[in-house]
Protein backbone atom coordinates (compact mmCIF):
# COMPACT_ATOMS: atom_id res chain seq x y z
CA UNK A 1 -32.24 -0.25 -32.56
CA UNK A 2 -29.23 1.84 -31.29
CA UNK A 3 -30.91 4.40 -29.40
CA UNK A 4 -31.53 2.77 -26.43
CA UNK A 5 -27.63 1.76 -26.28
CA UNK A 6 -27.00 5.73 -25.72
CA UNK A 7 -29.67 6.74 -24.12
CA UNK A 8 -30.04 5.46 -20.43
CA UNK A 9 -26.40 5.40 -19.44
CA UNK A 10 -27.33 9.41 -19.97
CA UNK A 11 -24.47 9.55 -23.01
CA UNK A 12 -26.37 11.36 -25.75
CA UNK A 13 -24.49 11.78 -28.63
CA UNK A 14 -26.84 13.26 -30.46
CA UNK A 15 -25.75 11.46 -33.71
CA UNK A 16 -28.51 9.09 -33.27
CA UNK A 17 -32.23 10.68 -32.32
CA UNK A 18 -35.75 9.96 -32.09
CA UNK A 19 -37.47 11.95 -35.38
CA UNK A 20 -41.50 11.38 -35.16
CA UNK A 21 -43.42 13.11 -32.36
CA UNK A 22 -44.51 8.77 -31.75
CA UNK A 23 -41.13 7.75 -30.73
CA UNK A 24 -39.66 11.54 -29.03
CA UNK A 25 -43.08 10.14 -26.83
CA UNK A 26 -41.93 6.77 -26.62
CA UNK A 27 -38.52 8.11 -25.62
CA UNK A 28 -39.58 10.60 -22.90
CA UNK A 29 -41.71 7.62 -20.92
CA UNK A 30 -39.05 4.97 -21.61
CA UNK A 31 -36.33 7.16 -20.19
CA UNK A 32 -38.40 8.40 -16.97
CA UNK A 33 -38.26 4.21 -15.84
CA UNK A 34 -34.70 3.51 -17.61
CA UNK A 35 -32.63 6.69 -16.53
CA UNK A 36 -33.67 5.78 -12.62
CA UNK A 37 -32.74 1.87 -12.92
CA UNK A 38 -29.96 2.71 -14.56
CA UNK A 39 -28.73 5.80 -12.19
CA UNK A 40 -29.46 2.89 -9.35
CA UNK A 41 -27.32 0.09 -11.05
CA UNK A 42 -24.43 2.49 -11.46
CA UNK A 43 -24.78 3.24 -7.40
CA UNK A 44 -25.25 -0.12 -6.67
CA UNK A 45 -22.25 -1.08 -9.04
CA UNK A 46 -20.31 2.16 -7.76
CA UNK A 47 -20.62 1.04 -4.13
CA UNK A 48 -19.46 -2.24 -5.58
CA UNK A 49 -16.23 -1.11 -6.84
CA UNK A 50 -15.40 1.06 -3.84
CA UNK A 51 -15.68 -1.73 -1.76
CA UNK A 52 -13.28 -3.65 -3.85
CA UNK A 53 -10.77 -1.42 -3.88
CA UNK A 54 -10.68 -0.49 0.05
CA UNK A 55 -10.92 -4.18 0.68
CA UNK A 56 -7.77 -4.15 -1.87
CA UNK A 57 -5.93 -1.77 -0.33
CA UNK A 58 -6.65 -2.58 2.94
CA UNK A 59 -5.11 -5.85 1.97
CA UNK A 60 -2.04 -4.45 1.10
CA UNK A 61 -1.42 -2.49 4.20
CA UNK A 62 -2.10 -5.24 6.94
CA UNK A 63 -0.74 -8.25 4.83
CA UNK A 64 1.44 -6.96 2.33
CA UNK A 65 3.01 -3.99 4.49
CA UNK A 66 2.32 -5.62 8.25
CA UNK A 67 0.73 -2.40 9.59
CA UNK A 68 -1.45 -3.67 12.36
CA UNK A 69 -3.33 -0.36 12.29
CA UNK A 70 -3.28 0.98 9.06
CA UNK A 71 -4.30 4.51 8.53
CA UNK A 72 -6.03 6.79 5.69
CA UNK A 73 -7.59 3.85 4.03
CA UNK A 74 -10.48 5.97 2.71
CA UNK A 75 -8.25 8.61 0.77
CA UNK A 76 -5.47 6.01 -0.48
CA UNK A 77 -8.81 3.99 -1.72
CA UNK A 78 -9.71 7.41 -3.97
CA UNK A 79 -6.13 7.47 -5.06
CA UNK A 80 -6.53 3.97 -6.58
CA UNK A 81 -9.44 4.37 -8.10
CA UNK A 82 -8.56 7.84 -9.88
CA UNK A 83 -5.93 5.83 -11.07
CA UNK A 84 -8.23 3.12 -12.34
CA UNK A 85 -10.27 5.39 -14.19
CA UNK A 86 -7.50 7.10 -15.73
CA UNK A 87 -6.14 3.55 -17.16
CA UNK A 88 -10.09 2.80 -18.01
CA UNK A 89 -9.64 5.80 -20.17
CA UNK A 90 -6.15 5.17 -21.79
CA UNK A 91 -7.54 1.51 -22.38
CA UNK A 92 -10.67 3.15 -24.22
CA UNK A 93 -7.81 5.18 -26.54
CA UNK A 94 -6.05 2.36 -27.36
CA UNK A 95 -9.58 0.46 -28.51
CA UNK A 96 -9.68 3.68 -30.52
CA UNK A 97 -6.67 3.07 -32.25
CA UNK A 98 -7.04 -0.58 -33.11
CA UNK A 99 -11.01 -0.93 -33.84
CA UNK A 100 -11.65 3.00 -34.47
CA UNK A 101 -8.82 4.16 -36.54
CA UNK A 102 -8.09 7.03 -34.31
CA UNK A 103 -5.26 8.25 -32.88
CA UNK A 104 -4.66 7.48 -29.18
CA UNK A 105 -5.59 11.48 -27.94
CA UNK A 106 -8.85 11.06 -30.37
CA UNK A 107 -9.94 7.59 -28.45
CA UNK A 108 -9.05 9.30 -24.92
CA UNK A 109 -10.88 12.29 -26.00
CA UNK A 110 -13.65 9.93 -26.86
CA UNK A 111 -13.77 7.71 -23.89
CA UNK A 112 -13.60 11.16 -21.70
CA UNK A 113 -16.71 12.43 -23.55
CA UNK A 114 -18.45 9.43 -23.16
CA UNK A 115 -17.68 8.52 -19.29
CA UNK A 116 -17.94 12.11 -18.30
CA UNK A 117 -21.36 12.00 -20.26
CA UNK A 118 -19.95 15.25 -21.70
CA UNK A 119 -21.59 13.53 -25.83
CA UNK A 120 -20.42 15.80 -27.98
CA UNK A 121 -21.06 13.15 -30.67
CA UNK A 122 -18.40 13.93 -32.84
CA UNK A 123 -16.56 10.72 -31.67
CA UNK A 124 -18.56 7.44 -30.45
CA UNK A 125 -16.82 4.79 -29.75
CA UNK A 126 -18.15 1.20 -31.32
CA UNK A 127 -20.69 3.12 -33.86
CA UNK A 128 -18.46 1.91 -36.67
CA UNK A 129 -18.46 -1.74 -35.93
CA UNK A 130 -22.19 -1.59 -35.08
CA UNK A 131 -23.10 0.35 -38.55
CA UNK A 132 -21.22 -2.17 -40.25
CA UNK A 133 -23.21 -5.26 -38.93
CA UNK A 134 -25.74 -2.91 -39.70
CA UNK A 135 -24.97 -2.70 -43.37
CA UNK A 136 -24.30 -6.17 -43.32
CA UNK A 137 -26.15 -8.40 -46.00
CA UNK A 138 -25.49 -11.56 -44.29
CA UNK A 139 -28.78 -13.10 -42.67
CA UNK A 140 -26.66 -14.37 -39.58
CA UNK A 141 -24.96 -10.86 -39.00
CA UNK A 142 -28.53 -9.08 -38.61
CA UNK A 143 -29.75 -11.81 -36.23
CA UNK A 144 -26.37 -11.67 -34.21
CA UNK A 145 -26.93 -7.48 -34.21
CA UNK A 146 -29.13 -7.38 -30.70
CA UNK A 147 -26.06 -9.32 -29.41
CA UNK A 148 -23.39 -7.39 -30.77
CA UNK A 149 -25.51 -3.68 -29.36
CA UNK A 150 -25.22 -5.84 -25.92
CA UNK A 151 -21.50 -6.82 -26.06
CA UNK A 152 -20.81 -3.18 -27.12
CA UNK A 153 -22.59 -1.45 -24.38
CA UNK A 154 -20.55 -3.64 -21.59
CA UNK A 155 -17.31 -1.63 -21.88
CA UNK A 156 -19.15 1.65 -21.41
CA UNK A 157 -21.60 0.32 -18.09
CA UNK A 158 -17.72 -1.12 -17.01
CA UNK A 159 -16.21 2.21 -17.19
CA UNK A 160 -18.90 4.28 -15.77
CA UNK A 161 -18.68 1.76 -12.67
CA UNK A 162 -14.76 2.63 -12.24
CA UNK A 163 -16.26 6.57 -13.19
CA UNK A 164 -19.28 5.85 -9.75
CA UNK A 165 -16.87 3.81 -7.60
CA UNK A 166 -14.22 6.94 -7.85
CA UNK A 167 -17.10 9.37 -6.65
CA UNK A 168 -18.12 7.11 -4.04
CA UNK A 169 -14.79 6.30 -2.68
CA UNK A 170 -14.59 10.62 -3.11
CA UNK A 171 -17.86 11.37 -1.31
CA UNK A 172 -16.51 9.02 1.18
CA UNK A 173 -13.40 10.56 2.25
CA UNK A 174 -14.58 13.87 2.33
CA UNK A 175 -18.18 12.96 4.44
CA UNK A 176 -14.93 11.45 6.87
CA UNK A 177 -12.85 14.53 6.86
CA UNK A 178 -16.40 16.76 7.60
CA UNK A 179 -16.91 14.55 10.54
CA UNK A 180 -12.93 14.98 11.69
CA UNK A 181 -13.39 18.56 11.15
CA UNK A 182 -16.59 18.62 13.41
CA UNK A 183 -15.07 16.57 15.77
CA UNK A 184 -12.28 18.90 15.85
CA UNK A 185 -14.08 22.01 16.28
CA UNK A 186 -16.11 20.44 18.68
CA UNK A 187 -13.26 19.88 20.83
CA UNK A 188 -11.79 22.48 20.67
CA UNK A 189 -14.78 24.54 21.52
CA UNK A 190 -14.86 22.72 24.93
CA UNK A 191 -11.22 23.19 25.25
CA UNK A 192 -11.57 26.98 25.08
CA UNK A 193 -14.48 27.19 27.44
CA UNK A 194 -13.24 25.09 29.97
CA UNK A 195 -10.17 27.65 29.70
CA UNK A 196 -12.21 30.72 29.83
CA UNK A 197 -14.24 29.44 32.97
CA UNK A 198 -10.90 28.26 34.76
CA UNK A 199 -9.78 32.18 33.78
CA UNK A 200 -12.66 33.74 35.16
CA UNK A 201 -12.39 31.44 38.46
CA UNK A 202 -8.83 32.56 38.85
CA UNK A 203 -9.51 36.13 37.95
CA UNK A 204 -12.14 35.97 40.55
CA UNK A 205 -9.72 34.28 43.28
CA UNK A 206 -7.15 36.71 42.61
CA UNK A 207 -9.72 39.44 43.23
CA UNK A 208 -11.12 38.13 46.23
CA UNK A 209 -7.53 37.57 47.62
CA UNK A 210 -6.93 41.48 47.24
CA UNK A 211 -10.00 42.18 48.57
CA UNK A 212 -9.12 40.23 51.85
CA UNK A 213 -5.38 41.51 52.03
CA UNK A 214 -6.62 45.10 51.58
CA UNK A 215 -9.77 44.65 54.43
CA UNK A 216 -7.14 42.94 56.73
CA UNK A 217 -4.72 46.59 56.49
């Protein structure tokens, strides 16, 4: 019931696993349609977020900071959302301390793992509530158990939006500083070949001017 939870946001613990050939199957053809949707929802989601967060800061600079023309929107908006997914990550180490156990560098540690989909699976965060509802004798906790899997999984999809919206906002900035740099290059390419011809047609002038001075001796 908990393998789906880990297995199409691409985390992989490994603590959980499919053990008869039937479901390592089941698995391999549920993943090839779930991995995609869920790679797309995470763009989608991603794009989302970096929207937000230009829009945000954006905001800030014309309203907030009356600049009628404000510049380097693109790499502030990375800035902020670095920052974002940093405090996603302390947030997730705190969570560790108060519903794990852990200390706050084992819940960081944790959250890193899971959002950089590193999974070693020696930390995964919410597998203690869930195996206790799992244990669980009472009727009303088992029923409650498909909602409690989709509660848990929110935090993680919420994070590894902040994690896509960061690389978007990163992609981004740097497609804009490629295009800069072409532009750049561009002109200066022009710059040095309209120098170089006006050299050569003053080299040439010059020449012809000695050529007349020395015909006219």
């Amino acid at each position: 019931r908990f393998l789906n939870h880990f297995t199409l946001p691409l985390l992989g613990y490994g603590h959980i696993t499919p053990e008869t050939p039937f479901g390592q199957i089941v698995t391999v053809l549920y993943t090839f349609l779930g991995v995609p949707l869920t790679m797309l929802t995470l763009k989608t989601m991603g794009k989302m977020v970096s929207k937000l967060v230009y829009d945000f800061v954006y905001a800030i600079e014309t309203k907030l900071l009356s600049r009628t023309r404000p510049r380097n929107i693109k790499k502030k908006s990375v800035f902020v959302t670095f920052a974002l997914m940093i405090l996603t990550v302390c947030l997730g180490g705190l969570e560790g301390m108060y519903v794990e156990g852990w200390t706050f560098v084992e819940g960081f540690y944790a959250w890193f793992a899971t959002l950089s989909t590193l999974g070693y699976g020696d930390y995964v965060p919410g597998w203690s509530v869930l195996l206790q509802v799992e244990e669980s004798s009472n009727p009303k906790s088992q029923l409650n158990l498909v909602l409690i899997i989709f509660i848990s999984a929110l935090p993680s999809m919420a994070a590894l939006c902040v994690v896509a919206g960061f690389l978007n906002s990163l992609a981004e900035t740097i497609e804009e500083l490629k295009i800069k740099s072409n532009a750049r290059n561009l002109f200066l390419g022009h710059h040095n070949k309209i120098m170089e011809t006006g050299s050569t047609y003053s080299n040439e002038a010059i020449c012809g001017s000695r050529r007349a001075r020395s015909a006219t001796l």
